[in-house]
N, C-alpha and C. Protein backbone atom coordinates (compact mmCIF):
# COMPACT_ATOMS: atom_id res chain seq x y z
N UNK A 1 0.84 -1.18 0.00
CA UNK A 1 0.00 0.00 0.00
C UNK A 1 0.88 1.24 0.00
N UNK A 2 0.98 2.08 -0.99
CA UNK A 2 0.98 3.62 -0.92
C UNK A 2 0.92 4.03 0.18
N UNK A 3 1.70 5.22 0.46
CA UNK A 3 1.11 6.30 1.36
C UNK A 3 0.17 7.33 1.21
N UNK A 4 -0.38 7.59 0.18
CA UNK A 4 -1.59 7.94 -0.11
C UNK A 4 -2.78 7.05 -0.15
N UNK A 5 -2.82 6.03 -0.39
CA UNK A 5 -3.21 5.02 0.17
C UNK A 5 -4.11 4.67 1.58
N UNK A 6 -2.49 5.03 2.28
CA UNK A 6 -2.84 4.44 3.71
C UNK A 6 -3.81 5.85 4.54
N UNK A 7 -3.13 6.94 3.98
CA UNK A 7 -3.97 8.55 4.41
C UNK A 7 -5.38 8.43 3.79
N UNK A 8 -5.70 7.93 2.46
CA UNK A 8 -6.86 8.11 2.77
C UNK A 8 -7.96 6.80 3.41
N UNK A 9 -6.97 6.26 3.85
CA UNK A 9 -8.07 4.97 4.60
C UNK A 9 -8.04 5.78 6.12
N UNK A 10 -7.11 6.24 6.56
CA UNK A 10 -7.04 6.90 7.67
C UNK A 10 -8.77 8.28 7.72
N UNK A 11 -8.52 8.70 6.59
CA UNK A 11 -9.16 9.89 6.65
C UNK A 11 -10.94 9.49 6.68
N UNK A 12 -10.65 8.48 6.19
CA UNK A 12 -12.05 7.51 6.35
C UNK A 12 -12.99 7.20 7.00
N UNK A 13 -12.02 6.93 7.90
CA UNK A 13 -12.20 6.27 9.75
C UNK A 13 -13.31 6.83 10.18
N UNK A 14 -14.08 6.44 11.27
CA UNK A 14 -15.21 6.96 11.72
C UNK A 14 -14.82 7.19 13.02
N UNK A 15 -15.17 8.29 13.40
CA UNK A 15 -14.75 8.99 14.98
C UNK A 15 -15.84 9.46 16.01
N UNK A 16 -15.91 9.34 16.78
CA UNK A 16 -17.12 9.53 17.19
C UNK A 16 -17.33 10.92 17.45
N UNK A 17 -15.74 11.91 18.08
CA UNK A 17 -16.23 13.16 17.46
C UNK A 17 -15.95 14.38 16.23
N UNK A 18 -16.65 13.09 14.88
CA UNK A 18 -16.70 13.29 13.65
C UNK A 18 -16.99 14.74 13.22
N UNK A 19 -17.04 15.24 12.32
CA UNK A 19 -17.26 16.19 11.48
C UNK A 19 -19.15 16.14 11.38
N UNK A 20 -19.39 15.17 11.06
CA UNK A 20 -20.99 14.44 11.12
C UNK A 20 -21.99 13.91 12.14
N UNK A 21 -20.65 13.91 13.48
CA UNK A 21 -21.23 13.98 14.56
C UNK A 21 -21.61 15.46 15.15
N UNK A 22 -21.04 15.81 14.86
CA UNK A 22 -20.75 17.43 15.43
C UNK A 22 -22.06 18.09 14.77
N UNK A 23 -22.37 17.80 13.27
CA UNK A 23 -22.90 18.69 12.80
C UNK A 23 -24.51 17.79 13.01
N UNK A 24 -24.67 16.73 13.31
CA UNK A 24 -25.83 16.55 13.82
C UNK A 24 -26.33 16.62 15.64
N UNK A 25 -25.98 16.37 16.16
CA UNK A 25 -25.59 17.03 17.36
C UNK A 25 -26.06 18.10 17.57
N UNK A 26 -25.51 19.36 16.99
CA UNK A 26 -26.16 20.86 17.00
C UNK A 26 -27.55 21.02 15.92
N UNK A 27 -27.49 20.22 14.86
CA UNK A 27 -28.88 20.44 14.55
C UNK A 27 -30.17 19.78 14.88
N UNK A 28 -29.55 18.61 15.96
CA UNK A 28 -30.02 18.32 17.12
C UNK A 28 -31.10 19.20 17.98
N UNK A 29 -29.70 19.67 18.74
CA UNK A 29 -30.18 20.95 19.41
C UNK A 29 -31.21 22.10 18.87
N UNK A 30 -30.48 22.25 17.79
CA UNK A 30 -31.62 23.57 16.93
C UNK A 30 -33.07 22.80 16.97
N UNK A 31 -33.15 21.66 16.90
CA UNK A 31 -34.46 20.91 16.45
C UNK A 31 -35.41 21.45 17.97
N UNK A 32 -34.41 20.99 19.13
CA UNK A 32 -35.16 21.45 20.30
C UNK A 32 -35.88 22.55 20.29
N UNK A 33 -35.82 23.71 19.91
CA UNK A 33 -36.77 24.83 19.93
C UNK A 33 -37.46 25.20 18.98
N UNK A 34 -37.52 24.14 18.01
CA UNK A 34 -37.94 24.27 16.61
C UNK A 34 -39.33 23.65 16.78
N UNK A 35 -40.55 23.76 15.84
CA UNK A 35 -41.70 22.63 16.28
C UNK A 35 -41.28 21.20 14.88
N UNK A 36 -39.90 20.74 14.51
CA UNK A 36 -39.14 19.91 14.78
C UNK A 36 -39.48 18.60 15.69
N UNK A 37 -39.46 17.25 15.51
CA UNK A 37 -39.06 16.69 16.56
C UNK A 37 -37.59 16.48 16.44
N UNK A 38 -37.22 16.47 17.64
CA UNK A 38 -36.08 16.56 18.19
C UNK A 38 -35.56 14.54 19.10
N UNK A 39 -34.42 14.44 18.81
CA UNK A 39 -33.44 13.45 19.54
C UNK A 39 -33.79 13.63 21.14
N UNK A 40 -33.47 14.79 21.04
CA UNK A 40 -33.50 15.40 22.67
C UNK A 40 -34.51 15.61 23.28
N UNK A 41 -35.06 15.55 24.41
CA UNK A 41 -35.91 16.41 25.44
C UNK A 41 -35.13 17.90 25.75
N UNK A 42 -36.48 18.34 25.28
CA UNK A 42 -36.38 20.19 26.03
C UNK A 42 -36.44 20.48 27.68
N UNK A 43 -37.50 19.43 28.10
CA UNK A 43 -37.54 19.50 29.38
C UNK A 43 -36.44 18.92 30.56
N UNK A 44 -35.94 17.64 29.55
CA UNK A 44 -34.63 17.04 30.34
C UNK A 44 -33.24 18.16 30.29
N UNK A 45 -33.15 18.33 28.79
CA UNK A 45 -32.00 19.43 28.66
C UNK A 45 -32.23 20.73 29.89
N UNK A 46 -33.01 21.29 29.76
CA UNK A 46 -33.39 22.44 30.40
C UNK A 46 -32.95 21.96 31.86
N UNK A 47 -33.53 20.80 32.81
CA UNK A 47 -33.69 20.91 33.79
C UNK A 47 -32.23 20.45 34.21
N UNK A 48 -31.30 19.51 33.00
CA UNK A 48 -29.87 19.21 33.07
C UNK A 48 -29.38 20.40 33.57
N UNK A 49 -28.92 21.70 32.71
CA UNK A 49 -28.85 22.80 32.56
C UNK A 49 -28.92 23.38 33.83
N UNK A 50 -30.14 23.75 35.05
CA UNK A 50 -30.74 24.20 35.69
C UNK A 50 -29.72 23.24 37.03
N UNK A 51 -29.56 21.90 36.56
CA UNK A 51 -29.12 20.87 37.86
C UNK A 51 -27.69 21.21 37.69
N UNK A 52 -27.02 21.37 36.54
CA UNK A 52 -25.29 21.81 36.68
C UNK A 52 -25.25 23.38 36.97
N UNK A 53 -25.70 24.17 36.75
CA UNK A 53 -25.81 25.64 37.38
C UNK A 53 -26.24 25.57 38.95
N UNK A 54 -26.95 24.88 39.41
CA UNK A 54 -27.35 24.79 40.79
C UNK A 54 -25.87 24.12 41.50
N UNK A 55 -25.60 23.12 41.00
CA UNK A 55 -24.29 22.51 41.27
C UNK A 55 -22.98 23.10 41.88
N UNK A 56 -22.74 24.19 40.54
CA UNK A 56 -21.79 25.43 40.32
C UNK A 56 -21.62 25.95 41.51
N UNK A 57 -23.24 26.38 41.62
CA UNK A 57 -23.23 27.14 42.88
C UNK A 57 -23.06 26.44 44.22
N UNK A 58 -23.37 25.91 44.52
CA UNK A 58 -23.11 24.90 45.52
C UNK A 58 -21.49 24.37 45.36
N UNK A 59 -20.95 24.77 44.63
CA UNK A 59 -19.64 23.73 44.65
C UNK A 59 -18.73 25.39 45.20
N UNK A 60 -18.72 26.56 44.30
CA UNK A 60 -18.56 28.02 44.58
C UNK A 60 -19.04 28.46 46.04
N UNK A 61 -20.15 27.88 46.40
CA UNK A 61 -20.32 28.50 48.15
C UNK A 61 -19.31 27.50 49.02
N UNK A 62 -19.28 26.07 48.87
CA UNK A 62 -18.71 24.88 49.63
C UNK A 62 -17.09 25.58 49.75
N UNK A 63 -16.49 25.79 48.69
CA UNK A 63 -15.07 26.20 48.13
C UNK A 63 -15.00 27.60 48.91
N UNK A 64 -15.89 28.44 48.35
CA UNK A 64 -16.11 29.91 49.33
C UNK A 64 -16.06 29.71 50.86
N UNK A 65 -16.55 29.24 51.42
CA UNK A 65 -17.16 29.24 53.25
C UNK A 65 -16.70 28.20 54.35
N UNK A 66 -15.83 26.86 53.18
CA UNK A 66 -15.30 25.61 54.34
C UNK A 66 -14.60 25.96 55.27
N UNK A 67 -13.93 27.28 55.06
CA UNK A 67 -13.00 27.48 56.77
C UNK A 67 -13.79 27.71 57.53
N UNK A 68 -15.10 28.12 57.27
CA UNK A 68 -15.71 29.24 58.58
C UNK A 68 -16.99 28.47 58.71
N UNK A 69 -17.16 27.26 58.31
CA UNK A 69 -18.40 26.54 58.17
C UNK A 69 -18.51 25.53 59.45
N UNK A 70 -19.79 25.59 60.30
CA UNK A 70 -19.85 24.47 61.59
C UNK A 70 -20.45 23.78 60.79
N UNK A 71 -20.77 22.33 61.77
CA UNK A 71 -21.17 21.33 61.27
C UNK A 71 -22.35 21.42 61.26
N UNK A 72 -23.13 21.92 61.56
CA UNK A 72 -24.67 22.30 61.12
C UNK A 72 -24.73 22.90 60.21
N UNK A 73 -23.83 23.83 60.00
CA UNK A 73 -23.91 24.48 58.40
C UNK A 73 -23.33 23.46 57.12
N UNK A 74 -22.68 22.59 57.61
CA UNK A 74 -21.88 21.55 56.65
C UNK A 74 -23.57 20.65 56.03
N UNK A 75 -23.74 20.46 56.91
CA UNK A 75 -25.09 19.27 57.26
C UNK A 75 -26.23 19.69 56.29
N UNK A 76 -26.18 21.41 56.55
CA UNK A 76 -27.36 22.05 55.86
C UNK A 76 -27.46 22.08 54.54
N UNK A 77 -25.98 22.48 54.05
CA UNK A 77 -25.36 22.11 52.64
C UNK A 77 -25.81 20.89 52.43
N UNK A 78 -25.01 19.57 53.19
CA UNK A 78 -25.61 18.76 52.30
C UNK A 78 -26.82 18.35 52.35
N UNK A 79 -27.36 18.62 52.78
CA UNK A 79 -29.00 18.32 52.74
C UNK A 79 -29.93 19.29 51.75
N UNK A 80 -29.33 20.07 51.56
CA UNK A 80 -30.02 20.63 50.18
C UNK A 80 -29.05 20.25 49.09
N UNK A 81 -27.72 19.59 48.96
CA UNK A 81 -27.80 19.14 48.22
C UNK A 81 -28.37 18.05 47.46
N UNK A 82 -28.47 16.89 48.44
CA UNK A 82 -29.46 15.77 48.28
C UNK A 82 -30.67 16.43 48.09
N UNK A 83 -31.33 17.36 48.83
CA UNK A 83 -32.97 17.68 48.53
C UNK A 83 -32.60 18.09 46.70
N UNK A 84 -32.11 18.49 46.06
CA UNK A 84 -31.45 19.22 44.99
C UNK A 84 -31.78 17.89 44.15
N UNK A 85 -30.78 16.94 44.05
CA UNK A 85 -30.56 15.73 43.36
C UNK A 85 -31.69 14.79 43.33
N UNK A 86 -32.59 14.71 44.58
CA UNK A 86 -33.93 13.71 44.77
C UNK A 86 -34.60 14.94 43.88
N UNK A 87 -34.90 16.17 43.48
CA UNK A 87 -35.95 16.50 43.34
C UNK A 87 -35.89 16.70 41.67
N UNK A 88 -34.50 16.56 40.92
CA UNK A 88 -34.07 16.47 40.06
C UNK A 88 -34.55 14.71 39.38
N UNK A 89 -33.99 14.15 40.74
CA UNK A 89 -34.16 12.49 39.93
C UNK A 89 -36.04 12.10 39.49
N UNK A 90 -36.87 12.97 40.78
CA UNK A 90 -37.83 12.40 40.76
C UNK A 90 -38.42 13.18 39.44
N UNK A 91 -38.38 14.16 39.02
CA UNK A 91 -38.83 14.64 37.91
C UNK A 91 -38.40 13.76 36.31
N UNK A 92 -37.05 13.17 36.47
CA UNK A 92 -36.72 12.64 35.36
C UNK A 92 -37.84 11.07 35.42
N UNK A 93 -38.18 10.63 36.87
CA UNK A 93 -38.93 9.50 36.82
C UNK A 93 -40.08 9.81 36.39
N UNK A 94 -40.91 10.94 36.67
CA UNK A 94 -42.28 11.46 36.82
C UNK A 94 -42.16 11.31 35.22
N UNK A 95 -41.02 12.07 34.11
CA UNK A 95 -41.41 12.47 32.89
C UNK A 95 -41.48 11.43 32.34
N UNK A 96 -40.37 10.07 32.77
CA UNK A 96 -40.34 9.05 32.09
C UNK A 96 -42.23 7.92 32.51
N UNK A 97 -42.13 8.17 33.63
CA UNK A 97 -43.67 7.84 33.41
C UNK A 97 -45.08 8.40 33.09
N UNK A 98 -44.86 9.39 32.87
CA UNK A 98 -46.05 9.94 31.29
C UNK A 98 -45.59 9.83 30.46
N UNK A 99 -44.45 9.51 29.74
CA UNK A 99 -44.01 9.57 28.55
C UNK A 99 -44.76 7.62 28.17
N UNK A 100 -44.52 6.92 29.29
CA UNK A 100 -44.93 5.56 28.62
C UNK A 100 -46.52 5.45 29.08
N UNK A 101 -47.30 6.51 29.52
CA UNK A 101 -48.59 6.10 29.86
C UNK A 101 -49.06 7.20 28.50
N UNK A 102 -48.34 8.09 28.03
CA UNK A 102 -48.99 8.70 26.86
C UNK A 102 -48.50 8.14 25.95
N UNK A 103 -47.82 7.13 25.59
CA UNK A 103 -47.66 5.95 24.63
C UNK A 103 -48.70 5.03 24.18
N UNK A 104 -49.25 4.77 25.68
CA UNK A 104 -50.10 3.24 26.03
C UNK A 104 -51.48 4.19 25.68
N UNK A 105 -51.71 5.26 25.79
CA UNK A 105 -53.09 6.07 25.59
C UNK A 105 -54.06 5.79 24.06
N UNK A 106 -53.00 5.94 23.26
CA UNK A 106 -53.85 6.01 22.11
C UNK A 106 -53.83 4.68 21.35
N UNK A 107 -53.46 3.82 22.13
CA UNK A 107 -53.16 2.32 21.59
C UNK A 107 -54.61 1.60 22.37
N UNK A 108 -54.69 2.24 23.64
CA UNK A 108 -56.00 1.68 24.57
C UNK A 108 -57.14 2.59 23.96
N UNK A 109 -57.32 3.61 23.62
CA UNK A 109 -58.50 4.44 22.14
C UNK A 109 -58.61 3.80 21.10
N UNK A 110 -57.69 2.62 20.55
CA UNK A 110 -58.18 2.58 19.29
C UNK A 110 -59.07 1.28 19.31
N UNK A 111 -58.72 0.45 20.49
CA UNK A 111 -59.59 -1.08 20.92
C UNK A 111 -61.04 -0.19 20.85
N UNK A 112 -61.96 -1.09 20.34
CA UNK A 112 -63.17 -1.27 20.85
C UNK A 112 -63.74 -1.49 21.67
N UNK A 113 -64.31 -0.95 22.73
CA UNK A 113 -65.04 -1.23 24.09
C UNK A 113 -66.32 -2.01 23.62
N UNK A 114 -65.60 -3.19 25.05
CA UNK A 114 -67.26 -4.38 24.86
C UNK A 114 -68.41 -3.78 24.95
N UNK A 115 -69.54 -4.20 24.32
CA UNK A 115 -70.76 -3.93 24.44
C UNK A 115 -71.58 -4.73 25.09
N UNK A 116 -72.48 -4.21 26.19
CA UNK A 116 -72.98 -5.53 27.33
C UNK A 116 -73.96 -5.99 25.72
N UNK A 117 -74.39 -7.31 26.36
CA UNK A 117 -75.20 -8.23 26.34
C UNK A 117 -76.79 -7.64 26.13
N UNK A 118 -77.45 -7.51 25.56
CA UNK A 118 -78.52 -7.04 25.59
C UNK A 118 -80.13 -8.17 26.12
């Protein structure tokens, strides 16, 4: 084999962060605010978003205040951090269960309901 050859088998290759990954990916994203369907959830992204900014902050006060922090204030932190993360997880459960009961909806509309016995 050539060395031109071997470059363009190289150039070939599939990468995962491709040229084609990249560019679907963001039109991905664009799809999200588009009336588009989208790969993504708006509501998961968003609340992702909302859970690493909350994070930030919490990681910026922890880093800010550990010299001067008692253990009731340590405690308090983490307990809103956990309240933070449960209230995050339970929403991703809540969405994932309407998402499969508004699945099962129009599949249980299209059966025919028995008719009594006359």
């Amino acid at each position: 084999m050539s060395n031109l050859d071997q470059r363009k088998i190289a150039m070939n290759k599939k990468y995962f962060f491709g040229w084609n990954n990249i560019k679907w990916f963001f039109s991905e994203l664009n799809k999200i605010y588009s009336n588009q369907p989208s790969f993504f959830s708006k509501k998961r992204l968003e609340s992702g978003v909302a859970f690493v900014i909350a994070q930030w902050g919490m990681i910026y006060f922890l880093l800010d205040k550990h010299s001067t922090m008692t253990m009731t204030d340590m405690l308090m932190w983490s307990g809103v951090e956990f309240a933070v993360a449960g209230y995050i997880i339970h929403q991703i459960q809540k969405e994932k269960k309407e998402d499969i009961l508004n699945k099962e909806t129009p599949q249980e509309a299209e059966q025919p309901e028995d008719t009594p016995a006359n």
